[in-house]
Protein backbone atom coordinates (compact mmCIF):
# COMPACT_ATOMS: atom_id res chain seq x y z
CA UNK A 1 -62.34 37.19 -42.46
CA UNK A 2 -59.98 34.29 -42.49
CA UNK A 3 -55.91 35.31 -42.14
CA UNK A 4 -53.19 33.25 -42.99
CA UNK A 5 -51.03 34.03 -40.20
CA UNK A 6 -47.86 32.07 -40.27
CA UNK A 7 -46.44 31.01 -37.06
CA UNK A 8 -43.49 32.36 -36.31
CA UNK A 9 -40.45 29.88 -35.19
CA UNK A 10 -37.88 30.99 -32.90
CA UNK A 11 -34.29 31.52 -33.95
CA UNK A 12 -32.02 29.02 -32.85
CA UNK A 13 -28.35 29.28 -33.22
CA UNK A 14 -26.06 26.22 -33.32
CA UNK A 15 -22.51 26.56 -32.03
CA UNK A 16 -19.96 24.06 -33.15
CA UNK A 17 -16.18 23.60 -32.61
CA UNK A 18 -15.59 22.05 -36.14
CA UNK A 19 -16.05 22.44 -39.48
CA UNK A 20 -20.06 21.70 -40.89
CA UNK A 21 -18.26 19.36 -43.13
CA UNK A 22 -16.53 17.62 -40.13
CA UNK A 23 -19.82 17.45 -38.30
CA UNK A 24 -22.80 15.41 -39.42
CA UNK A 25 -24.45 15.55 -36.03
CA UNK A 26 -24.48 19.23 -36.39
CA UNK A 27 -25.54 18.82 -40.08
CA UNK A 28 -28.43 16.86 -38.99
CA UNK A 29 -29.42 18.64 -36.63
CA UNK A 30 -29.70 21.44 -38.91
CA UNK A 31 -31.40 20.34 -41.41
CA UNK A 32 -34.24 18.88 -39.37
CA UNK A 33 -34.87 22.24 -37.54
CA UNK A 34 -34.72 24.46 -40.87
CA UNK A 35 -37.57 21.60 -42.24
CA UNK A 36 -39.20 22.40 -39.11
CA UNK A 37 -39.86 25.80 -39.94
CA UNK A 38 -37.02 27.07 -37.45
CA UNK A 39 -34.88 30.18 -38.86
CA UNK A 40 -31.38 28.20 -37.87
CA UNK A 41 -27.87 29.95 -37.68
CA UNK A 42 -24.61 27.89 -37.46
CA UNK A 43 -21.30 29.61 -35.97
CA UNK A 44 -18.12 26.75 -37.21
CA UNK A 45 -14.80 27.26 -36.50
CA UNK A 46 -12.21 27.63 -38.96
CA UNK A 47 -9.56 25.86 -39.18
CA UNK A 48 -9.00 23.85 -42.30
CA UNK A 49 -8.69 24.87 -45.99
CA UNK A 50 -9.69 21.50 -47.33
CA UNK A 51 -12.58 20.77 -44.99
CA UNK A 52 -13.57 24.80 -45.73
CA UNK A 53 -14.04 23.41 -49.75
CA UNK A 54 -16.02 20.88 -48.50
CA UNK A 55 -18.25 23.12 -46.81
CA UNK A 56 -19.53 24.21 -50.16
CA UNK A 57 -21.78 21.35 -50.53
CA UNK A 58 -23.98 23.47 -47.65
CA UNK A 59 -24.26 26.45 -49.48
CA UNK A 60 -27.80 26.01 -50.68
CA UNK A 61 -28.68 24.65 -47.54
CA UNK A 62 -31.96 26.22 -45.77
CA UNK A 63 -30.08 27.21 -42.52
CA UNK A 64 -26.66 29.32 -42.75
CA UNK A 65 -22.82 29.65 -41.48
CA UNK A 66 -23.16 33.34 -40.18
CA UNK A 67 -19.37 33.45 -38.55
CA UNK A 68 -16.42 31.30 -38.52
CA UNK A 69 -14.23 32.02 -36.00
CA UNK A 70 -10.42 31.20 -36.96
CA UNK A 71 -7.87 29.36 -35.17
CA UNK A 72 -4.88 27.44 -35.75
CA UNK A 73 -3.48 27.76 -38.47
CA UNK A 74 -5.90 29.84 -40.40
CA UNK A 75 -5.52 32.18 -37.33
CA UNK A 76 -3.64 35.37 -37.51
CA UNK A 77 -0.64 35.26 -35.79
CA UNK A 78 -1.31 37.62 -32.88
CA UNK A 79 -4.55 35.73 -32.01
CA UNK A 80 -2.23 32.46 -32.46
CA UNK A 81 -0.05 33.49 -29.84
CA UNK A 82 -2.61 35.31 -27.71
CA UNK A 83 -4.72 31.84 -28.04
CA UNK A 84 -1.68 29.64 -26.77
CA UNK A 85 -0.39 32.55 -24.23
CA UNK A 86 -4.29 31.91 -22.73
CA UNK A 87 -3.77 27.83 -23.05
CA UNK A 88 -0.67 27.83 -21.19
CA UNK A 89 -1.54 30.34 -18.21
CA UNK A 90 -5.11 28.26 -17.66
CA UNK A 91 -2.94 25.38 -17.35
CA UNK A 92 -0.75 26.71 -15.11
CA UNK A 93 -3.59 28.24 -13.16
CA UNK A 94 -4.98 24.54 -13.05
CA UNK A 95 -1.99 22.75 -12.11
CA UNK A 96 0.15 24.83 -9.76
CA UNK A 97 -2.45 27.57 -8.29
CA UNK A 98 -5.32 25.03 -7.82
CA UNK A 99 -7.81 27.17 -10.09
CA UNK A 100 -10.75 25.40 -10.99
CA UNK A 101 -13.84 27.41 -10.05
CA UNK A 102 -16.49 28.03 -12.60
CA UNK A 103 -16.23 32.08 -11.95
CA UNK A 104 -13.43 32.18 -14.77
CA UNK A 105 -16.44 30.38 -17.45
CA UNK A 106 -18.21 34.22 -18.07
CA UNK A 107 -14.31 35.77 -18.55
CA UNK A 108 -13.84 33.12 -20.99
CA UNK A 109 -17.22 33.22 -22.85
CA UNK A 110 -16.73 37.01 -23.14
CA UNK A 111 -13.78 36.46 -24.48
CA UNK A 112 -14.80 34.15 -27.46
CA UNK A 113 -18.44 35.91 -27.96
CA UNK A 114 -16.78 39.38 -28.48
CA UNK A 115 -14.32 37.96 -31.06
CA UNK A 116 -17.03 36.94 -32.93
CA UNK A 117 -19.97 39.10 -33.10
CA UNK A 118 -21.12 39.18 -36.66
């Protein structure tokens, strides 16, 4: 007896600091993986309301925008502040306290990842 197993892609999850519309590499890179067979999640920041309308042209794409993370403008203002508070002290860190080890990267990457679990 014959079964028609289909092979099961990995997930992949594409992580981008801009806007899909503001991204063609990312766009690309989408599309080619979802025509692969690949089940393919995109996390975009969000920080634009004009380049946000233009991210409608994706909507009937195969792969998906699962979170947007916002900043900037878009941003509320206590994650605004908190944001540039953060900016400003890892600059100072930087430039007067000679911080530059890699042991801060998991702080930060906890940081963003648990502001954004969807």
């Amino acid at each position: 007896m014959a079964t028609s197993a289909r092979t099961r892609f990995p997930h992949i999850c594409i992580i981008s600091p801009l806007h899909p519309s503001l991204n063609p590499r990312l766009v690309k890179e989408a599309d080619a993986l979802s025509g692969a067979g690949y089940d393919v999640s995109v996390i975009a920041a969000d920080f634009s309301a004009w380049a946000r309308r233009a991210d409608a042209v994706f909507a009937g794409c195969a792969w998906r925008v699962v979170a947007r993370p916002a900043f900037g403008p878009l941003s509320r203002r206590g994650d605004r502040i908190r944001e540039l508070v953060r900016r400003v002290g890892a600059r100072m860190l930087f430039r007067y306290a000679g911080v530059t080890t890699p042991a801060v990267v998991p702080f930060a990457l906890q940081q963003f990842v648990s502001k954004t679990k969807v």
